[in-house]
C-alpha atoms as a PDB file:
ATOM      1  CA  UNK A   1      -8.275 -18.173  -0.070  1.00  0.00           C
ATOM      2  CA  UNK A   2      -5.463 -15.540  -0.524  1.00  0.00           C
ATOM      3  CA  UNK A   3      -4.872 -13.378   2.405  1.00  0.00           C
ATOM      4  CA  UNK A   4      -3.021 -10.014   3.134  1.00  0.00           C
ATOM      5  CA  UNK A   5      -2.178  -8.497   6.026  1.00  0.00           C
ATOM      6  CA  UNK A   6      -0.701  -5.148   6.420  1.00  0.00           C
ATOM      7  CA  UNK A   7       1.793  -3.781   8.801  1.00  0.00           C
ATOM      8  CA  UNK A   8       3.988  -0.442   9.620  1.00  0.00           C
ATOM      9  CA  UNK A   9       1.030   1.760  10.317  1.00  0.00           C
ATOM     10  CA  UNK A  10       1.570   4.335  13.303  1.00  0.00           C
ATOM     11  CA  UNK A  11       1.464   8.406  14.147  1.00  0.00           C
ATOM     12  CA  UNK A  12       3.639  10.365  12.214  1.00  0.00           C
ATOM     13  CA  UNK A  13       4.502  13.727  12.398  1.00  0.00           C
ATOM     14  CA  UNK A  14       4.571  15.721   9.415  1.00  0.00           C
ATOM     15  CA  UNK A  15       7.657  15.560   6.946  1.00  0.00           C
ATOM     16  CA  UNK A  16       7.952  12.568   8.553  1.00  0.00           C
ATOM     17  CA  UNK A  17       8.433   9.076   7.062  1.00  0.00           C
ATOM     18  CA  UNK A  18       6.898   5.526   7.235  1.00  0.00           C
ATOM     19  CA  UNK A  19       7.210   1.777   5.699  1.00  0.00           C
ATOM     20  CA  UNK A  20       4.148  -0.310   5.214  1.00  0.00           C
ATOM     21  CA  UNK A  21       4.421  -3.530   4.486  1.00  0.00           C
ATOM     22  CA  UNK A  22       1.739  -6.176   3.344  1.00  0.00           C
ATOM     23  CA  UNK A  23       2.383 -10.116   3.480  1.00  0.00           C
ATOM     24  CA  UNK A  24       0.899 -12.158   1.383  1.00  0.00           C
ATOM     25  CA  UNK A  25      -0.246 -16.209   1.857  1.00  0.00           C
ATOM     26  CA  UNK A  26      -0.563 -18.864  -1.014  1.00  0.00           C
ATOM     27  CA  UNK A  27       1.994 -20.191  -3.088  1.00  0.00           C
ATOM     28  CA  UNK A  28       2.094 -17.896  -5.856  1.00  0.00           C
ATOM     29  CA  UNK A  29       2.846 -14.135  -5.779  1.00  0.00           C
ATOM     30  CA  UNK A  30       4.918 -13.125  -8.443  1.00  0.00           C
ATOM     31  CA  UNK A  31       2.822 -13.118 -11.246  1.00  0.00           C
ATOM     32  CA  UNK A  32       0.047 -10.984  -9.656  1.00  0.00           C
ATOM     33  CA  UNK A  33      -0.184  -7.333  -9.966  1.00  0.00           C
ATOM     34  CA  UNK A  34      -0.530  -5.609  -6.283  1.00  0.00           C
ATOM     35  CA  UNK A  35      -1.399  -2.567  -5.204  1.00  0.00           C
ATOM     36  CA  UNK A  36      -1.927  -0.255  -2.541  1.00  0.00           C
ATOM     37  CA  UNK A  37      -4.986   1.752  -1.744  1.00  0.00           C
ATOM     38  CA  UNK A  38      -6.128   4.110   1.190  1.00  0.00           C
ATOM     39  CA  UNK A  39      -9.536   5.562   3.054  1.00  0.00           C
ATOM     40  CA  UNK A  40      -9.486   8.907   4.641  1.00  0.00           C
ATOM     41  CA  UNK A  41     -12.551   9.554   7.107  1.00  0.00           C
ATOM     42  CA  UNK A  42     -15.673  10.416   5.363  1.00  0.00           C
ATOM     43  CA  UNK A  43     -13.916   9.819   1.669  1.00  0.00           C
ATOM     44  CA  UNK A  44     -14.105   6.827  -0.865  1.00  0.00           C
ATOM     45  CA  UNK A  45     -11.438   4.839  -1.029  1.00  0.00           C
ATOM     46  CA  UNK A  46      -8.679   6.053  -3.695  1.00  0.00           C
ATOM     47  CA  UNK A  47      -6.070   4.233  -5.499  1.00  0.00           C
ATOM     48  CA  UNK A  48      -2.293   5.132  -4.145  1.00  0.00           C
ATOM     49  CA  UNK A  49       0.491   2.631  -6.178  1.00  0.00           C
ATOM     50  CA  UNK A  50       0.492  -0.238  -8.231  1.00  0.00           C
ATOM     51  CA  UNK A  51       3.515  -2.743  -9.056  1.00  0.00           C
ATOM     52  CA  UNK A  52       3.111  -5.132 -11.883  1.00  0.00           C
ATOM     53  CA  UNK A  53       3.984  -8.347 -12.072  1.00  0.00           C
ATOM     54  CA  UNK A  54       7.064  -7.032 -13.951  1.00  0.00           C
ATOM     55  CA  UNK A  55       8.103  -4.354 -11.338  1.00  0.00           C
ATOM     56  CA  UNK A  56       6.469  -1.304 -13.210  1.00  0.00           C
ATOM     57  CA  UNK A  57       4.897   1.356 -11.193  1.00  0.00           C
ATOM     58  CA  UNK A  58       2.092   3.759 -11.377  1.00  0.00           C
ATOM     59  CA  UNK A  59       1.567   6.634  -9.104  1.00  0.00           C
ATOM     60  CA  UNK A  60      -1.400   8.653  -7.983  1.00  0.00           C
ATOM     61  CA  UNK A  61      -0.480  12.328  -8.762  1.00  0.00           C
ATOM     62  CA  UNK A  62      -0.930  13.052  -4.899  1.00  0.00           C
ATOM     63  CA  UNK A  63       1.953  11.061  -3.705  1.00  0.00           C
ATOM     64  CA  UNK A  64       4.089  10.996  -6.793  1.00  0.00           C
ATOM     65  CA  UNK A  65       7.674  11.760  -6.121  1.00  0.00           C
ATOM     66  CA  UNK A  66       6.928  11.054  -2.074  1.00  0.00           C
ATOM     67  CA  UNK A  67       5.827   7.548  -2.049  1.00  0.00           C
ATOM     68  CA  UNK A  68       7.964   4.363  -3.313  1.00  0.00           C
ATOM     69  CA  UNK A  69       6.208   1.045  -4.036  1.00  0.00           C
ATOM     70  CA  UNK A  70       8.290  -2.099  -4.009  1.00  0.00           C
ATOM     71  CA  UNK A  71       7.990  -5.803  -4.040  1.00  0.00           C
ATOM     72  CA  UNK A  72       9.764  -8.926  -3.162  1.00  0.00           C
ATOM     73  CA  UNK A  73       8.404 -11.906  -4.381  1.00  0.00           C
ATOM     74  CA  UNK A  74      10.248 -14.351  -2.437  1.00  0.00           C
ATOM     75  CA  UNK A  75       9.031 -12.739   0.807  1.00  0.00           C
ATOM     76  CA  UNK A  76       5.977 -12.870  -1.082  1.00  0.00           C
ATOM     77  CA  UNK A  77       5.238  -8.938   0.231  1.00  0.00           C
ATOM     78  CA  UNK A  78       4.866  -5.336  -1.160  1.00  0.00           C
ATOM     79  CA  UNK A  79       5.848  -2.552   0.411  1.00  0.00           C
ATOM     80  CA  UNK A  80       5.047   1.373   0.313  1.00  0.00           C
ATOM     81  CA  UNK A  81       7.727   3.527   1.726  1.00  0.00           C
ATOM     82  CA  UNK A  82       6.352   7.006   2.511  1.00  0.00           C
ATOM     83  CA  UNK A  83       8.319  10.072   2.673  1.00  0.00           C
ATOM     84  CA  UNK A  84       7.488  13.549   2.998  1.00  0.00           C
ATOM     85  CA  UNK A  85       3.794  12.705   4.529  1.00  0.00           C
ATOM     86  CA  UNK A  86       1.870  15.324   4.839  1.00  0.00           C
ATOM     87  CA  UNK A  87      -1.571  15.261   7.169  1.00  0.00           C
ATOM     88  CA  UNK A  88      -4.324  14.963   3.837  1.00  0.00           C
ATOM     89  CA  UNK A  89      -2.220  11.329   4.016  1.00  0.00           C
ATOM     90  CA  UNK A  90      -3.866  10.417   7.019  1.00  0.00           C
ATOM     91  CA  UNK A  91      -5.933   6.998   5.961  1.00  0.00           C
ATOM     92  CA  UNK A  92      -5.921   3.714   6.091  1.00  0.00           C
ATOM     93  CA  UNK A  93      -4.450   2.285   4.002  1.00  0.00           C
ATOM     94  CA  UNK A  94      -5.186  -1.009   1.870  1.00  0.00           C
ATOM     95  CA  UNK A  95      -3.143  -3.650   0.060  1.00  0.00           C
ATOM     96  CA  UNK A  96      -4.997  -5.264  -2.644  1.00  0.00           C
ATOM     97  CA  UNK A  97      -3.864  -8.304  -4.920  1.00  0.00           C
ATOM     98  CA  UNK A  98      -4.967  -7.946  -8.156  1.00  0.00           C
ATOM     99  CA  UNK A  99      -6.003 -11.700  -9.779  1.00  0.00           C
ATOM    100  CA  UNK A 100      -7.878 -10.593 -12.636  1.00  0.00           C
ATOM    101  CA  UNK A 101     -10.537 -13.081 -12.085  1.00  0.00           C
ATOM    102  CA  UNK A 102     -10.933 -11.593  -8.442  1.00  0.00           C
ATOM    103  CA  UNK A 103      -9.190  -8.556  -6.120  1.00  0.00           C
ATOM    104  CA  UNK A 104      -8.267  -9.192  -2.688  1.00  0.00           C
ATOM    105  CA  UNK A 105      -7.834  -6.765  -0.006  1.00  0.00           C
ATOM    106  CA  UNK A 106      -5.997  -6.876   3.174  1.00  0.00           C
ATOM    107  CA  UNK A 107      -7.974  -4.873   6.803  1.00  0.00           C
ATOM    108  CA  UNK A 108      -6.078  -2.350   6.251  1.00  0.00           C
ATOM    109  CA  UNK A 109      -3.563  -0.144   8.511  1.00  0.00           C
ATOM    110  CA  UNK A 110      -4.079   3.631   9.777  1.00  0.00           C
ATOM    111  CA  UNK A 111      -1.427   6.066   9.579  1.00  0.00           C
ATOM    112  CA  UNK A 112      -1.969   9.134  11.449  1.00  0.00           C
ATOM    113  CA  UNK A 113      -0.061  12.412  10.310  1.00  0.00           C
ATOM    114  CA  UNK A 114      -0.073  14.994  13.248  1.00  0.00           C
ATOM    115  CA  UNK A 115       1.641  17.086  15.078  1.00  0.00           C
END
């Protein structure tokens, strides 16, 4: 059973900045896609990043140009460094492993952006 856990969620003010990172367990993590996700209150969840297996990303058009995915496979964790944040980013936010024969998602971790 794979698990994720997410950290690095917190208050922000806007224009501020935040990491999150997500940890993965099991013994193989580089060849998986993985991606991050997020819930605002009251809205479906939305796709945010995705990093390949091969270190290719893909951007929603809302954070484009603000928000950085990353990966390091022998830490066996992605990361989302977000810049500029604005308070529509306020969510929280998912990691999800992508397996092809199954997706796995982490509980998730709220970032607040407020003044």
């Amino acid at each position: 059973q794979v698990q994720l856990v997410e950290s690095g969620g917190g208050l922000v003010q806007p224009g501020g900045s935040l990491r999150l990172s997500c940890a993965a367990s099991g013994s193989i993590f580089s060849i998986y896609h993985m991606g991050w996700y997020r819930q605002a209150p009251g809205k479906q969840r939305e796709w945010v990043a995705t990093i390949t297996s091969t270190a290719s990303t893909n951007y929603a058009d809302s954070v484009k140009g603000r928000f950085t995915i990353s990966r390091d496979n022998a830490k066996k964790s992605v990361y989302l460094q977000m810049n500029s944040l604005k308070p529509e980013d306020t969510a929280v936010y998912y990691c999800n492993q992508d397996r092809g024969a199954g997706t796995y998602w982490g509980k998730g971790t709220l970032v607040t952006v407020s003044s």
